[in-house]
C-alpha atoms as a PDB file:
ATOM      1  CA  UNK A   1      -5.268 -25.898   9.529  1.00  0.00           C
ATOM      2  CA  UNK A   2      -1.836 -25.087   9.964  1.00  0.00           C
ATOM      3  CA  UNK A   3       0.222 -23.116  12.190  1.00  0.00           C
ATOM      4  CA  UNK A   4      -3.475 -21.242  12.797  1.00  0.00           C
ATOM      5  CA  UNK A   5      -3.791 -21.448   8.971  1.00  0.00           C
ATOM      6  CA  UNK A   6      -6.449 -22.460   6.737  1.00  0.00           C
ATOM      7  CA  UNK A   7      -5.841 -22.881   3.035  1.00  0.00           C
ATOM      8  CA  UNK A   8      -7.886 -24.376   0.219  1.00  0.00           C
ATOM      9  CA  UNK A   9      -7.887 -24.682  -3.634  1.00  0.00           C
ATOM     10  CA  UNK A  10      -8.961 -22.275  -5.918  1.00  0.00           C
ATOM     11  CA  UNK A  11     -10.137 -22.946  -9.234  1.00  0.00           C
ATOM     12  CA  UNK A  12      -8.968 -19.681 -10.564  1.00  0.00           C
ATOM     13  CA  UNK A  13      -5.444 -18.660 -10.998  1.00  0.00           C
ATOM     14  CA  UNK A  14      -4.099 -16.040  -8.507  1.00  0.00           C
ATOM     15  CA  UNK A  15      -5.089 -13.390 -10.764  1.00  0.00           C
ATOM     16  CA  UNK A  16      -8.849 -14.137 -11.363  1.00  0.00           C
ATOM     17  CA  UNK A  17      -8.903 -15.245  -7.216  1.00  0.00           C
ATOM     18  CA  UNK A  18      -7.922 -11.975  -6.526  1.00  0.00           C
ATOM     19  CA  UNK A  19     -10.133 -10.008  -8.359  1.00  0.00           C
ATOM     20  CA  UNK A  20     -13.282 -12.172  -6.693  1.00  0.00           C
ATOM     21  CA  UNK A  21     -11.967 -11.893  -3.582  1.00  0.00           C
ATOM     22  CA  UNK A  22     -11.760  -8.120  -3.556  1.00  0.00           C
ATOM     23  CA  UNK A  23     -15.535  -7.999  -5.165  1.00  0.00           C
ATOM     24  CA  UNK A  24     -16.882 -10.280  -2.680  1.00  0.00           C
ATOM     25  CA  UNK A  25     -14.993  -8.620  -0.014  1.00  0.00           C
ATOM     26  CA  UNK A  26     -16.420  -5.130  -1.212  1.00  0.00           C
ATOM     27  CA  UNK A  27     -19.893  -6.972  -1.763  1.00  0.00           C
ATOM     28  CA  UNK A  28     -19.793  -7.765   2.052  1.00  0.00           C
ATOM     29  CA  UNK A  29     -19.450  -3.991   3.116  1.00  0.00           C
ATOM     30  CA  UNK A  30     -15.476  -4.736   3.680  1.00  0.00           C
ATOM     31  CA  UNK A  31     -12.794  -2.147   2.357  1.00  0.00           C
ATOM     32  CA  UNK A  32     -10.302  -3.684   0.250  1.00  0.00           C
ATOM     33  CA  UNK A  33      -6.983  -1.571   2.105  1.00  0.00           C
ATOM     34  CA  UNK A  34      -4.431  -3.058  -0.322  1.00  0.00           C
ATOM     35  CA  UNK A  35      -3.015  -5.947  -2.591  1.00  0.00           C
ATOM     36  CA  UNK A  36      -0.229  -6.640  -2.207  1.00  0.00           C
ATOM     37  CA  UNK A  37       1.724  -7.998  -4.958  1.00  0.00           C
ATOM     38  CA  UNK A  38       4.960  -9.735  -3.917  1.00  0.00           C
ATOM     39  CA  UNK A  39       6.425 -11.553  -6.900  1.00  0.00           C
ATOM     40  CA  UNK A  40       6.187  -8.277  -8.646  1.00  0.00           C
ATOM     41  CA  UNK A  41       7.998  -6.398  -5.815  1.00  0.00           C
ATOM     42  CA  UNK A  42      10.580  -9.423  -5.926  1.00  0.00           C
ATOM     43  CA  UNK A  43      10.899  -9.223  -9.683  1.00  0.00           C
ATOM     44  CA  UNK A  44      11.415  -5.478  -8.930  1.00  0.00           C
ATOM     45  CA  UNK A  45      14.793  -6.282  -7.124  1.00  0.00           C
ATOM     46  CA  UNK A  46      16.011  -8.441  -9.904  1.00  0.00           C
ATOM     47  CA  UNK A  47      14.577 -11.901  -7.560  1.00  0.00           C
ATOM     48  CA  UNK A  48      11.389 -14.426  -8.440  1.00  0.00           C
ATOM     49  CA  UNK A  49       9.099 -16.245  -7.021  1.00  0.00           C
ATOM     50  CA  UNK A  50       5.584 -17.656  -7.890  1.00  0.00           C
ATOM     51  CA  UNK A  51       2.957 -15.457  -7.960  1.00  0.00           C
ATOM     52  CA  UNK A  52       1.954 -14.606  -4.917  1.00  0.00           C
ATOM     53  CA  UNK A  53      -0.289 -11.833  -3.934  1.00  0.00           C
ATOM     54  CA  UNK A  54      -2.473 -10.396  -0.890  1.00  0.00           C
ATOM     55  CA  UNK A  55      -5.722  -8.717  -0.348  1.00  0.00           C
ATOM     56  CA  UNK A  56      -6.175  -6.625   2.972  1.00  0.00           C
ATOM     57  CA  UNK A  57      -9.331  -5.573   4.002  1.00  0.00           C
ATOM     58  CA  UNK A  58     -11.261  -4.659   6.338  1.00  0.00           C
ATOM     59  CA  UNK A  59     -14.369  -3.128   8.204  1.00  0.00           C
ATOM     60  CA  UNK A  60     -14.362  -0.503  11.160  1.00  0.00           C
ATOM     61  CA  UNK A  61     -17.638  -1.092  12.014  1.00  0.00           C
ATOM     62  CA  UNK A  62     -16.772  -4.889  12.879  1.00  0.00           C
ATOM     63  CA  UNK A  63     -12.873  -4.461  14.315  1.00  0.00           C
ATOM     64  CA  UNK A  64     -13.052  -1.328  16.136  1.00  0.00           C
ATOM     65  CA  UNK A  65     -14.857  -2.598  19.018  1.00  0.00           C
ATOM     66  CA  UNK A  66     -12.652  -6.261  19.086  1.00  0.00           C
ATOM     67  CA  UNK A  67      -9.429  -3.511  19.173  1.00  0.00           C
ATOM     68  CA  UNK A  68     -11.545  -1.851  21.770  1.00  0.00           C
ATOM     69  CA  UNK A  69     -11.206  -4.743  24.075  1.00  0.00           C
ATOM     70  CA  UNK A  70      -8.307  -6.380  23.002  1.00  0.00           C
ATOM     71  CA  UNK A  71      -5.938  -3.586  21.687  1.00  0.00           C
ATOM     72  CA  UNK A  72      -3.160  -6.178  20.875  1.00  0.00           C
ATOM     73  CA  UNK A  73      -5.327  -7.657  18.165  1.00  0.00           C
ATOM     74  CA  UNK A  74      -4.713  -4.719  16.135  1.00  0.00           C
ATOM     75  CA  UNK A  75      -1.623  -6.159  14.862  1.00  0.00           C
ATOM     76  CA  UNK A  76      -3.941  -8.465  12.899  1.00  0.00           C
ATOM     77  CA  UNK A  77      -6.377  -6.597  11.725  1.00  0.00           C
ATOM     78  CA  UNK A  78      -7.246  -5.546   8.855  1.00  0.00           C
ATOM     79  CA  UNK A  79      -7.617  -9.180   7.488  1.00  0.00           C
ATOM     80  CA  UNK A  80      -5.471 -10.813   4.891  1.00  0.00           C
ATOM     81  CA  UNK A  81      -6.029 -13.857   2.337  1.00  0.00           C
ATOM     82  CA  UNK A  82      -3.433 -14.502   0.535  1.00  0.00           C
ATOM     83  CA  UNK A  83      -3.524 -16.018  -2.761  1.00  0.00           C
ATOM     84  CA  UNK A  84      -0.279 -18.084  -3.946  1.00  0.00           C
ATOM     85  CA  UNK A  85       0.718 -20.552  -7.118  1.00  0.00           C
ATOM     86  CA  UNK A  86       2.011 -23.627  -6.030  1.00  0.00           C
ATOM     87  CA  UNK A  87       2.620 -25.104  -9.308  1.00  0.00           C
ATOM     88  CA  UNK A  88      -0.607 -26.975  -9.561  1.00  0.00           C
ATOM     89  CA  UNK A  89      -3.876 -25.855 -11.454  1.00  0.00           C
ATOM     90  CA  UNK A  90      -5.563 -23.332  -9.675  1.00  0.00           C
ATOM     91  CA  UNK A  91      -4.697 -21.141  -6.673  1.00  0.00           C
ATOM     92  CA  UNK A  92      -4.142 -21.297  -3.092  1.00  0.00           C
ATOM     93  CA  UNK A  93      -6.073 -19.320  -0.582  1.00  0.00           C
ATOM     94  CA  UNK A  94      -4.923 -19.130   2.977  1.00  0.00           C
ATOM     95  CA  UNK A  95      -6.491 -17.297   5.817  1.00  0.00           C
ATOM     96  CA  UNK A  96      -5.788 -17.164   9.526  1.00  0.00           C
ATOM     97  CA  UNK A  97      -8.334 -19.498  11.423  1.00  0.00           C
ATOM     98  CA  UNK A  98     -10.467 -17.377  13.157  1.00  0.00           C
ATOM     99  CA  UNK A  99     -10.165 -20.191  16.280  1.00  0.00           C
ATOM    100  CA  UNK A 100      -6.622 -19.299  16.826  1.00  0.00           C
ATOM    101  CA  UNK A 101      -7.221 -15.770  16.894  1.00  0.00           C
ATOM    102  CA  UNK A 102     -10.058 -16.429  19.305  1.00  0.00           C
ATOM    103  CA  UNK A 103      -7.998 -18.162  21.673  1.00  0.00           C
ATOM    104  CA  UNK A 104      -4.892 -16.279  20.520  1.00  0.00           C
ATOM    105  CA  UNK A 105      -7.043 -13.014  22.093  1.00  0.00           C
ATOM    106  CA  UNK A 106      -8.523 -15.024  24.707  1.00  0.00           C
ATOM    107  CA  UNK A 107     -12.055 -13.193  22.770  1.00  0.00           C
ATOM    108  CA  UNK A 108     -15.805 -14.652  23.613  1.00  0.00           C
ATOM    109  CA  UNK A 109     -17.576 -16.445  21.271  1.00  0.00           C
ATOM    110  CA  UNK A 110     -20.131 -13.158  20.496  1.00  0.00           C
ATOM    111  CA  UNK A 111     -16.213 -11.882  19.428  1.00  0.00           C
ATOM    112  CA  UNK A 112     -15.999 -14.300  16.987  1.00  0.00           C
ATOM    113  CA  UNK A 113     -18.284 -13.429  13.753  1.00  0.00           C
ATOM    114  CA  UNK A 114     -15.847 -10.222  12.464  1.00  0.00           C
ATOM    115  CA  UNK A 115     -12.706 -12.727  12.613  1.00  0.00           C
ATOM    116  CA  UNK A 116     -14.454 -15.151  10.143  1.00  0.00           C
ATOM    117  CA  UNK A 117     -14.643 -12.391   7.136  1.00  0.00           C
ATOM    118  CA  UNK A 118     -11.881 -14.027   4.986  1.00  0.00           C
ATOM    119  CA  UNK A 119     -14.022 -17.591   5.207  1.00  0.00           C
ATOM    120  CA  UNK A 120     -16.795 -16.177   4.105  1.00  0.00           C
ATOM    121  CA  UNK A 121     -15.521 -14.524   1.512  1.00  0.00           C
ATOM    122  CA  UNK A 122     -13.544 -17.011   0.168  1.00  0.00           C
ATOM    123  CA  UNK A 123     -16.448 -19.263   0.030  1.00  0.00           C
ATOM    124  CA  UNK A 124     -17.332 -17.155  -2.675  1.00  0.00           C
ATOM    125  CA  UNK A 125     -15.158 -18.496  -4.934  1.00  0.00           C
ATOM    126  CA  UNK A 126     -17.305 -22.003  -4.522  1.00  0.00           C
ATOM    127  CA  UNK A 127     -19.681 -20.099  -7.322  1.00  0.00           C
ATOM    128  CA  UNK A 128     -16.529 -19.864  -9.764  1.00  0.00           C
END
């Protein structure tokens, strides 16, 4: 964890990790909102960087009733992973810790189970 980050390796280059991620995150009953792409919106400016891209998603069913009773946590929902290149084989995944968002919100532990989406689907990528 850092920063209320967690990151791990990826097997997969940020490409393939994408795509799983947005089929396991569909799988689970999430709606993939968006990737976003931001070495290609660099490279549109005439800038680079390595590829980095990420996947929003979400579910109403499970964050409407956390915004409910904590509106500020809308800011960060839906959930992002982000998928990066750092040079080595492989991807990295990173996620916000769904402990720091629990205390961040000050939310019960019954609050807890929506907020650990992007762990559970990145566990998915175990299988690959």
């Amino acid at each position: 964890m850092n920063d209320g980050l967690v990151t791990r390796r990826s097997a997969r280059d940020v490409g393939e990790t994408v795509a799983a991620l947005r089929a396991e995150a569909e799988r689970a009953g999430a709606a993939v909102a968006a990737v976003v792409d931001h070495a290609a919106a660099a490279r549109k400016v005439g800038l680079s960087m390595p590829d980095t891209q990420v996947v929003i998603f979400g579910n109403p069913q499970a964050g409407t009733p956390l915004m409910q009773a904590h509106p500020e946590i809308a800011i960060d929902l839906p959930m992002r992973i982000m998928v990066r290149d750092d040079g080595q084989p492989g991807s990295l995944v990173t996620w916000q810790d769904p402990a720091y968002l629990a205390e961040r919100y000050g939310l019960g532990g019954d609050q807890l189970a929506p907020l650990k989406a992007p762990a559970t689907i990145a566990s998915a990528l175990d299988g690959g």
